[in-house]
Protein backbone atom coordinates (compact mmCIF):
# COMPACT_ATOMS: atom_id res chain seq x y z
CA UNK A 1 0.00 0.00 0.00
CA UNK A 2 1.43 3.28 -1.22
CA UNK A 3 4.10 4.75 -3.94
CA UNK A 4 6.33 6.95 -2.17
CA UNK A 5 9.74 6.04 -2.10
CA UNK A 6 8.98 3.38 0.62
CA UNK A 7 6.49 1.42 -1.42
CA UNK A 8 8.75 1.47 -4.80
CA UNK A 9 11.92 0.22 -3.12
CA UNK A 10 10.02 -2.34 -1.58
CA UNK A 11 8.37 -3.52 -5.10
CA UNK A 12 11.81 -3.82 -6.46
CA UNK A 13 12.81 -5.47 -3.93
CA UNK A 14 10.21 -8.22 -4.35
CA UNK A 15 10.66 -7.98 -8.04
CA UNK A 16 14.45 -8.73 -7.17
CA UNK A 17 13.31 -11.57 -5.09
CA UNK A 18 11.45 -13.32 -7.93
CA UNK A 19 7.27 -12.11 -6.33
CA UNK A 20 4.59 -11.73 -7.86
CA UNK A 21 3.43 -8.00 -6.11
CA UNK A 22 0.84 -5.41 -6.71
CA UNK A 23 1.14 -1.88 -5.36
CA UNK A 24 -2.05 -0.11 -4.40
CA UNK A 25 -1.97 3.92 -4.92
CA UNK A 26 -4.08 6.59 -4.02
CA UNK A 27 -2.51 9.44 -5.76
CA UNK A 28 -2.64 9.47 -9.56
CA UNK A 29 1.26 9.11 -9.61
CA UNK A 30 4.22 8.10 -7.55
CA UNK A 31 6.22 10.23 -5.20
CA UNK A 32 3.75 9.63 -1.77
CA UNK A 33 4.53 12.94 0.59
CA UNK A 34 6.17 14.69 -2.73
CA UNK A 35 3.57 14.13 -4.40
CA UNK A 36 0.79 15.83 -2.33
CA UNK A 37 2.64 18.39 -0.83
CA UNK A 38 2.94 20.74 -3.65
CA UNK A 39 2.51 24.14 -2.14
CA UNK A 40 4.79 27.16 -2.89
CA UNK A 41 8.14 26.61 -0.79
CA UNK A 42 7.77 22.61 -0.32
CA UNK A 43 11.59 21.77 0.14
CA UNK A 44 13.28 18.56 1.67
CA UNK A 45 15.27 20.08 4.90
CA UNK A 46 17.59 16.84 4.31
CA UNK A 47 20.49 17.79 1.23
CA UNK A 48 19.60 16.02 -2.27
CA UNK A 49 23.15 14.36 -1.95
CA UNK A 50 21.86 12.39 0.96
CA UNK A 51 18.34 12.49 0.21
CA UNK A 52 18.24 9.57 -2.69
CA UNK A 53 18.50 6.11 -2.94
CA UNK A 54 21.83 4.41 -2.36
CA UNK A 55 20.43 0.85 -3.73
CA UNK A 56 22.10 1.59 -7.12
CA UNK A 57 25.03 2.79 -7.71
CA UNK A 58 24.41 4.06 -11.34
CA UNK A 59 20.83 5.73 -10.03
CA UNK A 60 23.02 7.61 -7.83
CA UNK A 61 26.26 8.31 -10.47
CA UNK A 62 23.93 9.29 -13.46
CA UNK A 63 21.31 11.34 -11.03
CA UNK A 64 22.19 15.23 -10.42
CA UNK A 65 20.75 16.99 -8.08
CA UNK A 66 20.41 21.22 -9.00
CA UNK A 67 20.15 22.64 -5.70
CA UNK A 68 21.74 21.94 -2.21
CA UNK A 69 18.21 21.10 -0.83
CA UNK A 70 15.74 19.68 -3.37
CA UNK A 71 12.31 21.34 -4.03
CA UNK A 72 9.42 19.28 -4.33
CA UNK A 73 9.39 19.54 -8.08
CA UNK A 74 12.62 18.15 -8.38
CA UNK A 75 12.12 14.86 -5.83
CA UNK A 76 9.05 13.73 -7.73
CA UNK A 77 10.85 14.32 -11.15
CA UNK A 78 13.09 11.89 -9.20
CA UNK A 79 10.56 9.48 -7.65
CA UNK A 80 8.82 9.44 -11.49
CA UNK A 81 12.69 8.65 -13.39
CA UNK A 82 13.08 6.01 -10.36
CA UNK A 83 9.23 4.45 -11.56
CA UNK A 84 10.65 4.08 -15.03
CA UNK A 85 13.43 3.19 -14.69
CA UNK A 86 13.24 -0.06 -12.62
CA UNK A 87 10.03 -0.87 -14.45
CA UNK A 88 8.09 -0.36 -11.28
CA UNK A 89 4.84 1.32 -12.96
CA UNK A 90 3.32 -1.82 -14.45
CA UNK A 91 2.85 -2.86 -11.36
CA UNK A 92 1.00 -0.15 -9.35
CA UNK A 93 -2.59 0.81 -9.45
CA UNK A 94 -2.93 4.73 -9.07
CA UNK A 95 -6.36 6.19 -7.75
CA UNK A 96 -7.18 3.35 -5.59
CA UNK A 97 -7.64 3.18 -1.94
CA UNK A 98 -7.11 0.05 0.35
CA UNK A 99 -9.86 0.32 2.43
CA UNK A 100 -10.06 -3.10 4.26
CA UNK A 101 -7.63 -5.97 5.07
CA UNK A 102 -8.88 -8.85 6.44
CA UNK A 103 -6.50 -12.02 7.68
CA UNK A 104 -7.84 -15.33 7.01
CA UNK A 105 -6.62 -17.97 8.98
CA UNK A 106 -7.01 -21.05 7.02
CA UNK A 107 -5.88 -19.78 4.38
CA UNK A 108 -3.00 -17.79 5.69
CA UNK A 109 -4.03 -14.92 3.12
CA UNK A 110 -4.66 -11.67 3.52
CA UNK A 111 -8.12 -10.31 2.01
CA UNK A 112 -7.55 -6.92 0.84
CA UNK A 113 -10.94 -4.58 -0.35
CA UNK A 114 -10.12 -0.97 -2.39
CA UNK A 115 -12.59 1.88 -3.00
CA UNK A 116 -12.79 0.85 -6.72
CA UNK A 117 -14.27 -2.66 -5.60
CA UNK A 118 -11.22 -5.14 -5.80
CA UNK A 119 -11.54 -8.55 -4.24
CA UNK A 120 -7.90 -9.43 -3.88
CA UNK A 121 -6.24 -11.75 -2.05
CA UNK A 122 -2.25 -11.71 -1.00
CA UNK A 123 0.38 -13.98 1.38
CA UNK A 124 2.34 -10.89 2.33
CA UNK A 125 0.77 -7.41 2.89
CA UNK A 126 3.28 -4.93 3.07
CA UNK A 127 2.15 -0.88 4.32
CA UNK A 128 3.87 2.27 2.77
CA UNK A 129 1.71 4.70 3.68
CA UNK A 130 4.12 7.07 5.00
CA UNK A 131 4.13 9.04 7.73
CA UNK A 132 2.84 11.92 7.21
CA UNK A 133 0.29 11.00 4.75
CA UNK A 134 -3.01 11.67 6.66
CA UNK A 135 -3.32 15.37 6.50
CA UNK A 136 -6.21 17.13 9.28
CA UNK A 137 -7.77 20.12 9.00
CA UNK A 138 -8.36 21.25 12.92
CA UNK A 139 -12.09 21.02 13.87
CA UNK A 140 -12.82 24.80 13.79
CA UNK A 141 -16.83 25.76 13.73
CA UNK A 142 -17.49 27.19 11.14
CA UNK A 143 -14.83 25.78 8.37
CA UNK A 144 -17.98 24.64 5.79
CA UNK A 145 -19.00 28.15 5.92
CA UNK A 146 -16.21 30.25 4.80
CA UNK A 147 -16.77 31.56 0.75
CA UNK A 148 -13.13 32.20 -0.09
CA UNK A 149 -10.48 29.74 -0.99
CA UNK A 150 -9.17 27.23 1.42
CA UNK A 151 -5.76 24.69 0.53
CA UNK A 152 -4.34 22.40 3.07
CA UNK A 153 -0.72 22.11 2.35
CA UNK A 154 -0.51 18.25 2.10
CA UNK A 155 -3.61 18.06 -0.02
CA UNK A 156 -2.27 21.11 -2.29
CA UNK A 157 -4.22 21.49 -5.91
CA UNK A 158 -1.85 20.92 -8.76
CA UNK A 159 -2.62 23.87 -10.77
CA UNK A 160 -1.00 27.02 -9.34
CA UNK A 161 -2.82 29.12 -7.16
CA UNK A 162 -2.69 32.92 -7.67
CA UNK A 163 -2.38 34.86 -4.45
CA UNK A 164 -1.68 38.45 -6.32
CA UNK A 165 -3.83 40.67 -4.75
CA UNK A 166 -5.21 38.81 -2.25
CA UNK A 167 -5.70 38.92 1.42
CA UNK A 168 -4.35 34.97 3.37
CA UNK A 169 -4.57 33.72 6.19
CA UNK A 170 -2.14 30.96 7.16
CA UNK A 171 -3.40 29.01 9.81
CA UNK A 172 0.09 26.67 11.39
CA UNK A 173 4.04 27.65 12.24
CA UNK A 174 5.18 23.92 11.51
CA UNK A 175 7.70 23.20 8.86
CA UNK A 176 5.02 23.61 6.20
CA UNK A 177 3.93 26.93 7.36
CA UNK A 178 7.72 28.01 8.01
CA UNK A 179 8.40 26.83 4.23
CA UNK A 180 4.99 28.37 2.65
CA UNK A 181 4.81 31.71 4.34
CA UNK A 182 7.70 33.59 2.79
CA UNK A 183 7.08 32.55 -0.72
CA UNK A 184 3.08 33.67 -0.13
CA UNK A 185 4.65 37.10 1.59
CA UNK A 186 6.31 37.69 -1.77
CA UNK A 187 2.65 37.40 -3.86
CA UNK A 188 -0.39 38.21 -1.75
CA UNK A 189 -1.42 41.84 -0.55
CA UNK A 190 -1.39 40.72 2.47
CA UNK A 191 -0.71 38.02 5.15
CA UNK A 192 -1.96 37.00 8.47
CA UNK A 193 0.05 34.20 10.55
CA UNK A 194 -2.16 32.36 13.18
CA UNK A 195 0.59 31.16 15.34
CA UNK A 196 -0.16 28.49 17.85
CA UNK A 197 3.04 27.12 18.81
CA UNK A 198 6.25 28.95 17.44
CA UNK A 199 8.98 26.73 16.33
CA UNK A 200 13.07 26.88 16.65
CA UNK A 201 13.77 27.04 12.93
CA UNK A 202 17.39 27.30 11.56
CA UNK A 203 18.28 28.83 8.39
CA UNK A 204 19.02 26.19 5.79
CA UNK A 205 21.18 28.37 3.21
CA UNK A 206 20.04 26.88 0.30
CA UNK A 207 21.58 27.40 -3.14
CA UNK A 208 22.89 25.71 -6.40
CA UNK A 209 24.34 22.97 -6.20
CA UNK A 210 27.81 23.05 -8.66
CA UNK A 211 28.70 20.42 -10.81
CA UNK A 212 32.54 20.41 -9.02
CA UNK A 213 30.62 20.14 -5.47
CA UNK A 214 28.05 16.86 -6.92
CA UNK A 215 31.44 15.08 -8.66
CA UNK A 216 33.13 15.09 -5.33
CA UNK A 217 30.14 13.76 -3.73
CA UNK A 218 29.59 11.20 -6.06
CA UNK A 219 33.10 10.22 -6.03
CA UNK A 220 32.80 9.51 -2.74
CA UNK A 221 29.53 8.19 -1.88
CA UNK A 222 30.76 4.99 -0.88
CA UNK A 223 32.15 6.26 2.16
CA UNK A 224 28.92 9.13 2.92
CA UNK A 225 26.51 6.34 3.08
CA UNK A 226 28.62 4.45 5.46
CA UNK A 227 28.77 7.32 7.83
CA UNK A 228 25.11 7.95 7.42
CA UNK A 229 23.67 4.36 7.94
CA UNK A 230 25.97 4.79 11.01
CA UNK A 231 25.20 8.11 12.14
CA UNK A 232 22.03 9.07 14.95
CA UNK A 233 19.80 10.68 12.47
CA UNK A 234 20.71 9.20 9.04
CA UNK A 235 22.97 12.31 7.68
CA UNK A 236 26.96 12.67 6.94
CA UNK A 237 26.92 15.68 8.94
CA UNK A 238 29.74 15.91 11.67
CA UNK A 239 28.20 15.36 14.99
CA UNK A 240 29.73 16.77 17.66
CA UNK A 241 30.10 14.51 20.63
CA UNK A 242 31.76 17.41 23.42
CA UNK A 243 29.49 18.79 25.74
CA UNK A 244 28.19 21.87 25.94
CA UNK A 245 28.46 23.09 29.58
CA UNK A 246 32.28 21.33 29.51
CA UNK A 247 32.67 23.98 26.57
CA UNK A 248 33.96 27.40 27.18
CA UNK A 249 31.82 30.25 26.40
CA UNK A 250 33.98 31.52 23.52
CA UNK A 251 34.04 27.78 22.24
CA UNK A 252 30.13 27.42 22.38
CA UNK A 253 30.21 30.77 21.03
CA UNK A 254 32.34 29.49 18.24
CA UNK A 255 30.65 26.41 17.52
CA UNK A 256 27.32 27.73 17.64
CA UNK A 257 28.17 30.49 15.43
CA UNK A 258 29.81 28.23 12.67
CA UNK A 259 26.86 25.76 12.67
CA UNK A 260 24.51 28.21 11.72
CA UNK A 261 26.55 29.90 8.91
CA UNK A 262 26.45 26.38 7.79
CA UNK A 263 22.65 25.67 8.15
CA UNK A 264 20.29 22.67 7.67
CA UNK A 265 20.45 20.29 10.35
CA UNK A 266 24.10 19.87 10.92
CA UNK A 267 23.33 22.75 13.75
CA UNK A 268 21.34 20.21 15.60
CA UNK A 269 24.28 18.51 16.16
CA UNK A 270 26.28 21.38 17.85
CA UNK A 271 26.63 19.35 21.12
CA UNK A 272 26.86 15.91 22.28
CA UNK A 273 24.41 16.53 25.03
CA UNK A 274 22.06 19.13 23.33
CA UNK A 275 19.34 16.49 23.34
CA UNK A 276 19.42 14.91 27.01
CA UNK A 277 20.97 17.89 28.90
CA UNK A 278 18.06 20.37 29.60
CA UNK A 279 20.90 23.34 30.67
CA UNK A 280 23.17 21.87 27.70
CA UNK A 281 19.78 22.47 25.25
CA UNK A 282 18.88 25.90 26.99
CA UNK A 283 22.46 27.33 25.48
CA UNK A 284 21.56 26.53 22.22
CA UNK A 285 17.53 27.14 21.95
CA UNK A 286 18.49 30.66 23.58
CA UNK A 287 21.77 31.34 21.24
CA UNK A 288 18.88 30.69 18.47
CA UNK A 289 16.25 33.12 20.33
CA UNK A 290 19.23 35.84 20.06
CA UNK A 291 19.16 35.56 16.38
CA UNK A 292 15.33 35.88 16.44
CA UNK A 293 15.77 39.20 17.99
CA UNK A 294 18.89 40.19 15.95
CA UNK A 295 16.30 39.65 12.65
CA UNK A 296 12.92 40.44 13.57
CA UNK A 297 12.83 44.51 14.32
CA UNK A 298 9.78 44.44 16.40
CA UNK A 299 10.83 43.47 20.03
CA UNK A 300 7.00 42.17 20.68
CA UNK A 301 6.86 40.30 17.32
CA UNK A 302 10.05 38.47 17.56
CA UNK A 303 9.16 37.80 20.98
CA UNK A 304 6.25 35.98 20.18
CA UNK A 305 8.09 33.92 17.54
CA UNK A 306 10.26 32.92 20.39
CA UNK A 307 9.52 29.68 21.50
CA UNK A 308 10.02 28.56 25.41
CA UNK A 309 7.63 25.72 26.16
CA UNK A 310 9.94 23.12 24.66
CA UNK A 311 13.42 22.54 23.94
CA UNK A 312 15.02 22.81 21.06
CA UNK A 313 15.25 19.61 18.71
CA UNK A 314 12.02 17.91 20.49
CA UNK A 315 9.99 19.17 17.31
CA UNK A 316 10.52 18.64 14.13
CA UNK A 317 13.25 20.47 13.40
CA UNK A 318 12.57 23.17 10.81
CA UNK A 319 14.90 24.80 8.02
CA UNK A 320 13.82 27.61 6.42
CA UNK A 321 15.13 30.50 3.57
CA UNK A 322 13.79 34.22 5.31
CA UNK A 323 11.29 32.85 7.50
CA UNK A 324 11.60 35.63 10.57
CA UNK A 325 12.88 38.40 8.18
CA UNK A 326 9.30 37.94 6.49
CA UNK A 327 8.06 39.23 9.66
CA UNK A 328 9.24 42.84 9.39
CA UNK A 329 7.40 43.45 5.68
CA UNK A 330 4.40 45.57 6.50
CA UNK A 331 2.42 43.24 4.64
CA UNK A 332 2.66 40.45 7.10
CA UNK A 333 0.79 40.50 10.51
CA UNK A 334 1.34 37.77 13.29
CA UNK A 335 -1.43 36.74 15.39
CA UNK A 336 -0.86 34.89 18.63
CA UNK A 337 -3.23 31.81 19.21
CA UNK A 338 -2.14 30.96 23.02
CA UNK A 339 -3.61 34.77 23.68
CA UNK A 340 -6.54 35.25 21.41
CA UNK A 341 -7.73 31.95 19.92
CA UNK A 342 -9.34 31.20 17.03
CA UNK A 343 -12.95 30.80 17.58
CA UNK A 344 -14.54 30.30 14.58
CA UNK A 345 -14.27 30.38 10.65
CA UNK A 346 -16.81 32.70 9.67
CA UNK A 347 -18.35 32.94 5.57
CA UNK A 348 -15.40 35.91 5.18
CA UNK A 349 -12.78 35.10 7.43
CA UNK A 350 -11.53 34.18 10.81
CA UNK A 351 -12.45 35.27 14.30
CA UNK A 352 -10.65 35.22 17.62
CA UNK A 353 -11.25 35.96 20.66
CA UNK A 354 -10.30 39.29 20.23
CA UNK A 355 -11.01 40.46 16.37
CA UNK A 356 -12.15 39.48 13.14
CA UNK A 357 -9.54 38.81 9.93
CA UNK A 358 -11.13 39.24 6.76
CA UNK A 359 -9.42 37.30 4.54
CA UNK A 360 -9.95 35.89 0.63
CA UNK A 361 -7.99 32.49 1.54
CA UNK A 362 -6.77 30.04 3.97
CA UNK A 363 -4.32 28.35 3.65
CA UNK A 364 -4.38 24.98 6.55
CA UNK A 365 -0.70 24.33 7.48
CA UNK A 366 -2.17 22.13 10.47
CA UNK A 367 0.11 18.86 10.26
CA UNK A 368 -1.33 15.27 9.90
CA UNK A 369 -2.57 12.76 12.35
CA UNK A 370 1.27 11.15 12.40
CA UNK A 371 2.33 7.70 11.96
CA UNK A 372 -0.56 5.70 12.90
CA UNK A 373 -2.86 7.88 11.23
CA UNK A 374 -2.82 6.70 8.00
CA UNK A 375 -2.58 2.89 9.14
CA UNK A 376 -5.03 3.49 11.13
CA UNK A 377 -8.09 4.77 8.39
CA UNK A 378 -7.84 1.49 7.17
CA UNK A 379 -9.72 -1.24 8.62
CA UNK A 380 -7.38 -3.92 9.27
CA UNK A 381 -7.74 -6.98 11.52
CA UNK A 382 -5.47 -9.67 12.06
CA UNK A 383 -5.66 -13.04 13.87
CA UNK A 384 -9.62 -13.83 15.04
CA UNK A 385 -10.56 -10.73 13.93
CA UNK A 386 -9.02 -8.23 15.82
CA UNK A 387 -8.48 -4.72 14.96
CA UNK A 388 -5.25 -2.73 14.49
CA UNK A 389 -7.09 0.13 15.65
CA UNK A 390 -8.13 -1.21 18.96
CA UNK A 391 -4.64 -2.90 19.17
CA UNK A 392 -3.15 0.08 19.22
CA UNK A 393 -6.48 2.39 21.00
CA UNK A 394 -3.29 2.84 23.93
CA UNK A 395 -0.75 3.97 21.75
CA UNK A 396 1.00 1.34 18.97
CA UNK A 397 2.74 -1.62 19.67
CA UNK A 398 5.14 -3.17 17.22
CA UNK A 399 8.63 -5.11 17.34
CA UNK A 400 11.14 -3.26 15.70
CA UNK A 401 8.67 -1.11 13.93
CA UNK A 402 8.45 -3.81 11.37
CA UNK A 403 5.25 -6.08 12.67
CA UNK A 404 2.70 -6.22 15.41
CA UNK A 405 1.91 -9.28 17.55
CA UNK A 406 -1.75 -11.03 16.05
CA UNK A 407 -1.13 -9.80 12.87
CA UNK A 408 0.40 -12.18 10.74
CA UNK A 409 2.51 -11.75 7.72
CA UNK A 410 1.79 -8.30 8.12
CA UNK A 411 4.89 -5.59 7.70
CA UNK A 412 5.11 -1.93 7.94
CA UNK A 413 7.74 -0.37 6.44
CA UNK A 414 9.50 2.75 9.06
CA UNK A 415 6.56 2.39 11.33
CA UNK A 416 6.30 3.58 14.84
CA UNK A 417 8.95 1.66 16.93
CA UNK A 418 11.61 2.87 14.24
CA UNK A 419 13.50 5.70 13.74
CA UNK A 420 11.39 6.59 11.13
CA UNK A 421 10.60 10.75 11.05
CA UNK A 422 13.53 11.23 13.02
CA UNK A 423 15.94 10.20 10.84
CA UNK A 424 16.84 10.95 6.89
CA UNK A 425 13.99 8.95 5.36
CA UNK A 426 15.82 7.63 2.67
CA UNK A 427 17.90 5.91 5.30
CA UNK A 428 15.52 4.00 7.16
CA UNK A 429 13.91 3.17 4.36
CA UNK A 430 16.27 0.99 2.47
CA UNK A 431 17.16 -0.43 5.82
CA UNK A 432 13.51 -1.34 6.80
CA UNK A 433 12.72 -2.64 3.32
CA UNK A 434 16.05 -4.53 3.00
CA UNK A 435 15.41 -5.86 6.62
CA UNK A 436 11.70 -7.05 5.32
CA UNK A 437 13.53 -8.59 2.10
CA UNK A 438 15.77 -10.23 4.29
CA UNK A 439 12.71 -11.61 6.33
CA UNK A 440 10.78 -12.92 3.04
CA UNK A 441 13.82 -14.88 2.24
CA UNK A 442 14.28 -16.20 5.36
CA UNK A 443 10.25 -17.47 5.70
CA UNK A 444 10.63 -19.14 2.12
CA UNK A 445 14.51 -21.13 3.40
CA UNK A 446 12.60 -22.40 6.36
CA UNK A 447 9.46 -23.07 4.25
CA UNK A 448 7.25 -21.61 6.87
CA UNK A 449 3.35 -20.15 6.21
CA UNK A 450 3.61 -17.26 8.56
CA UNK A 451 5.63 -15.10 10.46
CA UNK A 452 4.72 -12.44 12.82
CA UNK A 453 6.64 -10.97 16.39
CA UNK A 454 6.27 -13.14 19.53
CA UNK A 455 4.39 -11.19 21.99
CA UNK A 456 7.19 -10.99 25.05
CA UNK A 457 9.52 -9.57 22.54
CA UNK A 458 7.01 -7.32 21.30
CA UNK A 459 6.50 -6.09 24.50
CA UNK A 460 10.10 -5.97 25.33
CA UNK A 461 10.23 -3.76 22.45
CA UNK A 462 7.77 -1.10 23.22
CA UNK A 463 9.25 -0.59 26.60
CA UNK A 464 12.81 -0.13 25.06
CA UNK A 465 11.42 2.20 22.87
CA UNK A 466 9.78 4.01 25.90
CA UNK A 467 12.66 3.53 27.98
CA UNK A 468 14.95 5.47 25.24
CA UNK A 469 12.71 8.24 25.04
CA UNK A 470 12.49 8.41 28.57
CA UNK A 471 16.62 9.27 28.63
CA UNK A 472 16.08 12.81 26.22
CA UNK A 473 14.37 15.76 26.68
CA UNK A 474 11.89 14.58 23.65
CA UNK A 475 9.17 13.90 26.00
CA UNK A 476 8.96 17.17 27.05
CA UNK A 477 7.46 19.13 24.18
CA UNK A 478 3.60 18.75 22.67
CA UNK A 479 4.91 17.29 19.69
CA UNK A 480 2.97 15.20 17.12
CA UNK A 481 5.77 12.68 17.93
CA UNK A 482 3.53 11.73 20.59
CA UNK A 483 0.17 12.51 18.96
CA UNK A 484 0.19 16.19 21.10
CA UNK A 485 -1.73 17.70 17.98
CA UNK A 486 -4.34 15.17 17.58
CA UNK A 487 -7.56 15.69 19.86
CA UNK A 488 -7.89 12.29 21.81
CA UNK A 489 -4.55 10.43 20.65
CA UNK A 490 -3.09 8.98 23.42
CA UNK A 491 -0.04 10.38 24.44
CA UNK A 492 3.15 7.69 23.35
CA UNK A 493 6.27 8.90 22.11
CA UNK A 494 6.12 6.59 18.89
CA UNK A 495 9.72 6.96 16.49
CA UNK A 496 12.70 4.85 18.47
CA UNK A 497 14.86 7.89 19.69
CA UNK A 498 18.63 5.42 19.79
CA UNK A 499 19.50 6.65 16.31
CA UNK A 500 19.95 5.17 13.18
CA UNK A 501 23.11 3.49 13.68
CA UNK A 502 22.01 1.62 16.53
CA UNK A 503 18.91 0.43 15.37
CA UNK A 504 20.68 -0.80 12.42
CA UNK A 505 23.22 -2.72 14.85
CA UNK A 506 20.02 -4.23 16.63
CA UNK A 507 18.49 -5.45 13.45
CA UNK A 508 21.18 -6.90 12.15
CA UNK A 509 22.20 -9.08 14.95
CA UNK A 510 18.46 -10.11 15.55
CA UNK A 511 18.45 -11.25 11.84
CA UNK A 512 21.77 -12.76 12.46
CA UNK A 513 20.62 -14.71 14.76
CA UNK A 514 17.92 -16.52 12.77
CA UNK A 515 15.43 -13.30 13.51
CA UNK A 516 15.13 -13.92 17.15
CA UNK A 517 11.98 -12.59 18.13
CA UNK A 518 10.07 -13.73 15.35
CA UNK A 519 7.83 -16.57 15.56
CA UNK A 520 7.34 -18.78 12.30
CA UNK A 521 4.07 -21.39 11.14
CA UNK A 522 5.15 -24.50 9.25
């Protein structure tokens, strides 16, 4: 399920394998996130050099990247070239929607339903639905009302929308809305920023990418993917492993100052202890608050754009190009949701609890329902009937972020229990679908039916995963990493916070070891 870059590694993986597969799509092309999220500004905050497959070392040698950060044009350009040219299309049916999968027993199949009425039936059932696939729209009264123009940016139209002349509203301060907002200060008469939370962004410097730069890359990608399989987040980036409060000032001050003339998230690894060490974190969140005030010329406005309820990292970390110098055009007007709320969406605008914005549109940069989200709008149920979604009604529970317990033969690729968002995608990725490769092999050798997780060592699992999270300062901010933004989620940090390199380690010696933890049917 799905044709992002997780779902087309995966079917040539099982191509490679010698399967007969079928890829279900609801999108009318490939690319998954790059493919919905079209709005003005969409931009990977990972560099192209890293953010691409490393499976084939001629994709990667006859690929080339234009700008130091891709733009969403670009990446699905990529993702379609990919399609092509592994022969991947023939096999994936676009504008379809898995809507039920049912397991049954005697047969050891899964019985898969779409929107379009197919009856299929499958051994393996493999999800790449991605993460952040299930976009929501906040439940504001009033929303069916409003007369103007609304866009959510992961559902964006694929015709350009015109903002010249026009008065928006952009409701969201996440990476979307830190992306979007410049590029709509530049066209519209006007902007309003509904700010909820504000988020620690970083500049990310982007710019050209030169031929001379790419060659030297390319000539020694060998060696960059090494580091960045091994690495905590899945990027080549130097990481630096001193601690901050052992640091003088005029070497924090120094090392601070360089990361951010280098941008992107190489800043987020400034210090070793930047992400367990609240005073350690405080240096660098308020080092970044300082440049807030050094660009934004009203004291009250950049003071507001100032965050302080959470420490710096335990977000999604955002990148942007001019994101707080938008703030001093007189065209752009920040409103601050923790004071006045918005209470309703009215047929001509937005109110708070203070005043009324007329606006002509809105533009929803509100996030998705993370992770389990879009799992979980399928109906899937597993062993006697039970259902994913009351599996997981407590938060999810999976073994290596691969499989859950009851649910035979089932697989989801960078699922929670994973490193998944918090890493380079790309990364964990390959390494999950290589993993589940490895897996599919191994059931066939021992000419087994089934395999699913044993339930101790799921269980084992989730605490580890818990336990990990527990050690950081993650925990402490409202993040969607835990389902803060979703009314009614329960509250479970769900990516596996030990980094990439070490989840790697774990896999591999569990799969070494004749995939311990893994139960398989004759």
């Amino acid at each position: 399920m799905g044709a992002g870059f997780s779902g087309l590694y995966m079917l040539h993986r099982l191509h490679g394998l010698g399967l007969s597969a079928r890829v279900y799509e609801i999108g009318d092309g490939v690319g998954g996130t790059w493919y919905w999220n079209r709005y003005p500004g969409a931009r990977c905050d990972v560099e192209s050099v890293e953010y691409s497959y490393s499976f084939s070392a001629d994709l990667q040698q006859t690929w080339d990247w234009t700008e130091r950060y891709p733009s969403q044009p670009e990446i699905l350009r990529y993702a379609e070239h990919v399609a092509g040219r592994f022969g991947l299309l023939r096999d994936i049916r676009f504008r379809t929607r898995v809507t039920r999968a049912v397991y049954d027993e005697a047969a050891a199949r899964w019985q898969v339903e779409t929107d379009r009425g197919d009856r299929v039936s499958a051994r393996f059932l493999i999800t790449a639905v991605g993460c952040l696939s299930a976009a929501r729209v906040p439940g504001f009264p009033g929303v069916e009302t409003f007369a103007g123009e609304s866009y959510h940016t992961g559902r964006w139209p694929h015709e350009e929308v015109d903002f010249a002349g026009k008065r928006v509203a952009v409701i969201g301060t996440g990476s979307s809305g830190i992306q979007i907002i410049p590029v709509i200060a530049e066209r519209a008469a006007r902007v309003t920023v509904f700010q909820r939370t504000p988020n620690f962004t970083i500049p990310a410097w982007n710019r050209p990418l030169p031929p001379e730069e790419a060659r030297r890359v390319k000539d020694d990608y060998d060696e960059i993917r090494r580091s960045m399989r091994a690495s905590l987040f899945g990027i080549a980036a130097a990481f630096n492993p001193d601690s901050a409060l052992e640091a003088s000032e005029r070497e924090r001050r120094e090392e601070l100052e360089k990361r951010w003339a280098y941008g992107g998230p190489a800043f987020l690894g400034v210090f070793g202890d930047v992400a367990v060490d609240a005073r350690a974190n405080e240096i660098v969140a308020e080092f970044v608050r300082e440049k807030i005030r050094e660009t934004v010329d009203d004291p009250r406005v950049a003071e507001t754009l100032s965050p302080r309820d959470h420490p710096i990292g335990t977000k999604r970390p955002c990148f942007d190009t001019d994101y707080y110098a938008t703030f001093n055009r007189p065209d752009v007007h920040l409103v601050d949701l923790r004071r006045t709320p918005i209470e309703e969406i009215t047929p001509t605008g937005l109110r708070t609890s203070e005043s009324a914005y007329e606006v002509d549109t809105i533009v929803y940069a509100t996030g998705y329902d993370a992770m389990t989200g879009p799992l979980l709008a399928i109906d899937v149920r597993g062993t006697g009937g039970a259902e994913l979604r009351a599996k997981w009604a407590a938060g999810p529970r999976t073994y290596l972020g691969l499989m859950t317990a009851g649910f035979p033969n089932l697989f989801t690729i960078t699922g929670p229990g994973s490193p998944s968002v918090l890493s380079n995608m790309f990364v964990s990725i390959e390494q999950h679908v290589d993993l589940i490769a490895g897996c599919l092999r191994h059931v066939a050798e021992r000419g087994a039916r089934t395999v699913e997780p044993d339930p101790g060592a799921e269980d084992a699992w989730t605490r580890h995963v818990g336990e990990v999270a527990e050690q950081t300062l993650y925990p402490r901010a409202d993040s969607w990493y835990l389902g803060a933004n979703v009314p009614g989620k329960p509250r479970v940090f769900m990516p596996y916070a030990g980094g990439v390199g070490v989840y790697r380690e774990t896999c591999d010696e569990i799969a070494a070891r004749g995939y311990e933890g893994f139960v398989l049917s004759p």
